[in-house]
Protein backbone atom coordinates (compact mmCIF):
# COMPACT_ATOMS: atom_id res chain seq x y z
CA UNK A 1 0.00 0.00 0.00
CA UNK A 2 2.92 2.53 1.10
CA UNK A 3 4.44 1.61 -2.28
CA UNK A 4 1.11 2.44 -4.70
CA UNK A 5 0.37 5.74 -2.12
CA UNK A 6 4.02 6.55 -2.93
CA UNK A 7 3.87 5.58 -7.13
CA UNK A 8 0.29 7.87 -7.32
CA UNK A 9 2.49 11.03 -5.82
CA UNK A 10 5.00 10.49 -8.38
CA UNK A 11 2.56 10.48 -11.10
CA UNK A 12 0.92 13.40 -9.77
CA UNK A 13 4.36 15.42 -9.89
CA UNK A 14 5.30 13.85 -13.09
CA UNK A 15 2.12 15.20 -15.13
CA UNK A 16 2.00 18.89 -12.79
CA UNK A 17 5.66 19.00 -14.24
CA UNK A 18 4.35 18.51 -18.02
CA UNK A 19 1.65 20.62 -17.93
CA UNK A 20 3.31 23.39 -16.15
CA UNK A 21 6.38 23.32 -18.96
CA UNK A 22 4.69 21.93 -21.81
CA UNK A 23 0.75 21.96 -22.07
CA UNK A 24 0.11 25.62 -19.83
CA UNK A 25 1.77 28.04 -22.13
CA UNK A 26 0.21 26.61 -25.47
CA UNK A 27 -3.50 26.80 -23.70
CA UNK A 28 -5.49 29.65 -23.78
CA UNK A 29 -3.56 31.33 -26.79
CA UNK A 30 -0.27 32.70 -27.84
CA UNK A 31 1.62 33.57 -24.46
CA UNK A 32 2.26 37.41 -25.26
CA UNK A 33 4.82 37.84 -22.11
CA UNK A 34 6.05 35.09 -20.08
CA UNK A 35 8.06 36.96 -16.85
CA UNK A 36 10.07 34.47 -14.15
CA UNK A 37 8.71 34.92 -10.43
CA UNK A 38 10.60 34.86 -7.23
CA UNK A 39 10.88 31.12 -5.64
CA UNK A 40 9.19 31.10 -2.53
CA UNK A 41 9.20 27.23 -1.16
CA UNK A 42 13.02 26.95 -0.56
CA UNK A 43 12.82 26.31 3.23
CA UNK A 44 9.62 23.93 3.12
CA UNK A 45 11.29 21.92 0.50
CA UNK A 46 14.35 21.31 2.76
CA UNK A 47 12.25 20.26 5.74
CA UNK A 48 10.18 17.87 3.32
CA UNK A 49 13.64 16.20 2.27
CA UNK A 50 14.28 15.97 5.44
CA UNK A 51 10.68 14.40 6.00
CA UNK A 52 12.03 12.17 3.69
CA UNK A 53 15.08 10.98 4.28
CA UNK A 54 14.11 9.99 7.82
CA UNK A 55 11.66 6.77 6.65
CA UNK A 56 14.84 5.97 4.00
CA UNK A 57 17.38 6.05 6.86
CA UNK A 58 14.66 3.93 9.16
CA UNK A 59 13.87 1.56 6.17
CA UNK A 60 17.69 0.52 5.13
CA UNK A 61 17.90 -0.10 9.08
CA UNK A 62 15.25 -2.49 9.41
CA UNK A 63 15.23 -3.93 6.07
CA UNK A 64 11.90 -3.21 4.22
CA UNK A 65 11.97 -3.25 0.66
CA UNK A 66 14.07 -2.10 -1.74
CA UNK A 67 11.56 -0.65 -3.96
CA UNK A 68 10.44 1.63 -1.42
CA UNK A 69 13.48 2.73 -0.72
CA UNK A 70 14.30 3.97 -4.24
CA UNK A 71 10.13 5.48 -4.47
CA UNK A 72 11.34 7.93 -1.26
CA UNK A 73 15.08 8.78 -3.12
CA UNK A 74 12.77 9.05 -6.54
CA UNK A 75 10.81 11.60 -4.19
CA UNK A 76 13.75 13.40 -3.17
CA UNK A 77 14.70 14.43 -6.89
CA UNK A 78 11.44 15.43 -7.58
CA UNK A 79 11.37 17.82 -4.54
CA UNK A 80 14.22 19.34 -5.64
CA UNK A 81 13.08 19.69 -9.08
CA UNK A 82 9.74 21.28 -7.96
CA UNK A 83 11.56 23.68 -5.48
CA UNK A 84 15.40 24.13 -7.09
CA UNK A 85 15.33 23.84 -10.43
CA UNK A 86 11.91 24.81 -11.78
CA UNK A 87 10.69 28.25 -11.90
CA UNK A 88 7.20 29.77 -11.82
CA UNK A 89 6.04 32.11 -14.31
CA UNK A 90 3.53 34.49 -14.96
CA UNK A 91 2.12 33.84 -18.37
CA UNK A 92 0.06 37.13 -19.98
CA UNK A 93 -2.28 36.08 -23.06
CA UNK A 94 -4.87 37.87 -25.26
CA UNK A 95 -7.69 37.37 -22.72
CA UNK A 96 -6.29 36.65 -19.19
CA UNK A 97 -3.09 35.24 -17.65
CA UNK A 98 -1.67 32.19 -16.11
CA UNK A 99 -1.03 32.48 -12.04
CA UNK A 100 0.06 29.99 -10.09
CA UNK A 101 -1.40 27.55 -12.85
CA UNK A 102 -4.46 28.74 -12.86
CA UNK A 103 -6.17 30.99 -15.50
CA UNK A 104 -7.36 34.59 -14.77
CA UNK A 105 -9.48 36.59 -17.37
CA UNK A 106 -8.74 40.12 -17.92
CA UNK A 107 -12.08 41.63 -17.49
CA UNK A 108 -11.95 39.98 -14.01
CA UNK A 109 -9.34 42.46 -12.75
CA UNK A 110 -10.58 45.16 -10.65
CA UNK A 111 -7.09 47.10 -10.33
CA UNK A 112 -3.29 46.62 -10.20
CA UNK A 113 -0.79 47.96 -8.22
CA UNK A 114 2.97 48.31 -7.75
CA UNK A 115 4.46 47.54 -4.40
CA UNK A 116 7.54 47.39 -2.66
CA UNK A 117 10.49 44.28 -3.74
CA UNK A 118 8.80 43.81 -7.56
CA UNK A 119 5.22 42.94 -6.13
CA UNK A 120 2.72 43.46 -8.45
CA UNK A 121 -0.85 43.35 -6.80
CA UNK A 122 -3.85 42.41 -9.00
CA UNK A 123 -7.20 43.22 -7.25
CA UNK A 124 -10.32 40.96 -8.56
CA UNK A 125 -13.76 41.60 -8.56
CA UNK A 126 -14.02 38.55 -6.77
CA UNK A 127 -12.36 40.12 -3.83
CA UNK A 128 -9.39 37.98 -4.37
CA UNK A 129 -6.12 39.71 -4.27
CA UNK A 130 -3.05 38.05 -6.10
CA UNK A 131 0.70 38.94 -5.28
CA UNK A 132 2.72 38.89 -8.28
CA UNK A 133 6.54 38.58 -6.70
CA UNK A 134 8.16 39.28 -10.04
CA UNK A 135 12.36 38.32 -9.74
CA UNK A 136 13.68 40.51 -12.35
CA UNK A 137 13.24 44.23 -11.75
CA UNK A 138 12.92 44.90 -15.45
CA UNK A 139 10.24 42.40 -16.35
CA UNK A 140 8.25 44.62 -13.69
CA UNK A 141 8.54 47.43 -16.49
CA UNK A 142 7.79 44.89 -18.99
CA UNK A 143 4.06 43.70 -17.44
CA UNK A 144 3.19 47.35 -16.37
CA UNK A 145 3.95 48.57 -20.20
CA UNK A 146 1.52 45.31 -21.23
CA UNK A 147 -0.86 46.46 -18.66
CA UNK A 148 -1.48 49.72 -20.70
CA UNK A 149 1.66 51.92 -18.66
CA UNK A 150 1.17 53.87 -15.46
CA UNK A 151 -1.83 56.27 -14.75
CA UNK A 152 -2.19 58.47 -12.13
C-alpha cells in the first residue's frame, strides 16, 4: 500500500511537471509575455527532504523493501526539481493570464498595483487579491507597459 500511495504522488508530480512546462503556455492562446517569479518554497522543501530521508534512513535499518526505498530517493529528486530547479512564471495572453497555474481573465481584474520588492498586486472583482513577486526588476517594467503603462 505505502508503495502504490508513494507511485500515485509520483505520477501526480510527473504530469503537474508537463503541464506546467509543456501543455500551460500553449493553452489559452499565444503567451504574449512570459516573466520568471521569485521562488518562494526553498525552506519547506528542505524540511520535506528531510521528511524524507528519515523513513529511507529507518527503512535501510530495518530492512523493508528495496523498492520503497528507491520510491522515497525518486521523491527526493522530484522535490528538488519542484523547489530548485523549476521556476514559476507568470504567463500574460490575449484574454487573461496564467497564475500559479491557474487561469485569470482580464475583465476579471478590478485594479493593479505596484508595491515594494517587484510585487505586483492584482485586485479581482471577486475580492481575491493576487501577489505577483516578479524576480527581475525589469520584467516589472515589462508587465506594467503590457498592462497599458502607469496612470495616475
Amino acid at each position: 500500500m505505502t508503495n502504490f500511495i508513494l507511485l500515485v504522488g509520483i505520477i501526480a508530480v510527473i504530469l503537474f511537471a508537463v503541464y506546467d512546462q509543456s501543455i500551460m503556455p500553449k493553452l489559452k492562446g499565444e503567451t504574449k509575455l512570459a516573466v520568471r517569479l521569485r521562488k518562494q518554497v526553498k525552506a519547506d522543501a528542505w524540511i520535506l527532504i528531510g521528511l524524507i530521508i528519515l523513513p529511507i534512513i529507518y527503512g535501510i535499518q530495518n530492512g523493508i523493501e528495496a523498492l520503497t526505498i528507491y520510491l522515497l530517493a525518486f521523491s527526493i529528486i522530484l522535490c528538488i526539481y519542484t523547489a530548485f530547479l523549476r521556476s514559476p512564471y507568470l504567463l500574460l495572453k490575449e484574454s487573461g493570464f496564467f497564475f500559479g497555474n491557474v487561469f485569470f481573465e482580464y475583465k476579471n481584474i478590478v485594479q493593479i498595483n505596484l508595491a515594494d520588492n517587484n510585487i505586483l498586486v492584482i485586485d479581482l472583482k471577486s475580492g481575491r487579491r493576487l501577489l505577483v513577486r516578479i524576480q527581475d526588476k525589469e520584467d516589472i517594467e515589462k508587465v506594467v507597459n503590457f498592462f497599458g503603462g502607469y496612470k495616475q
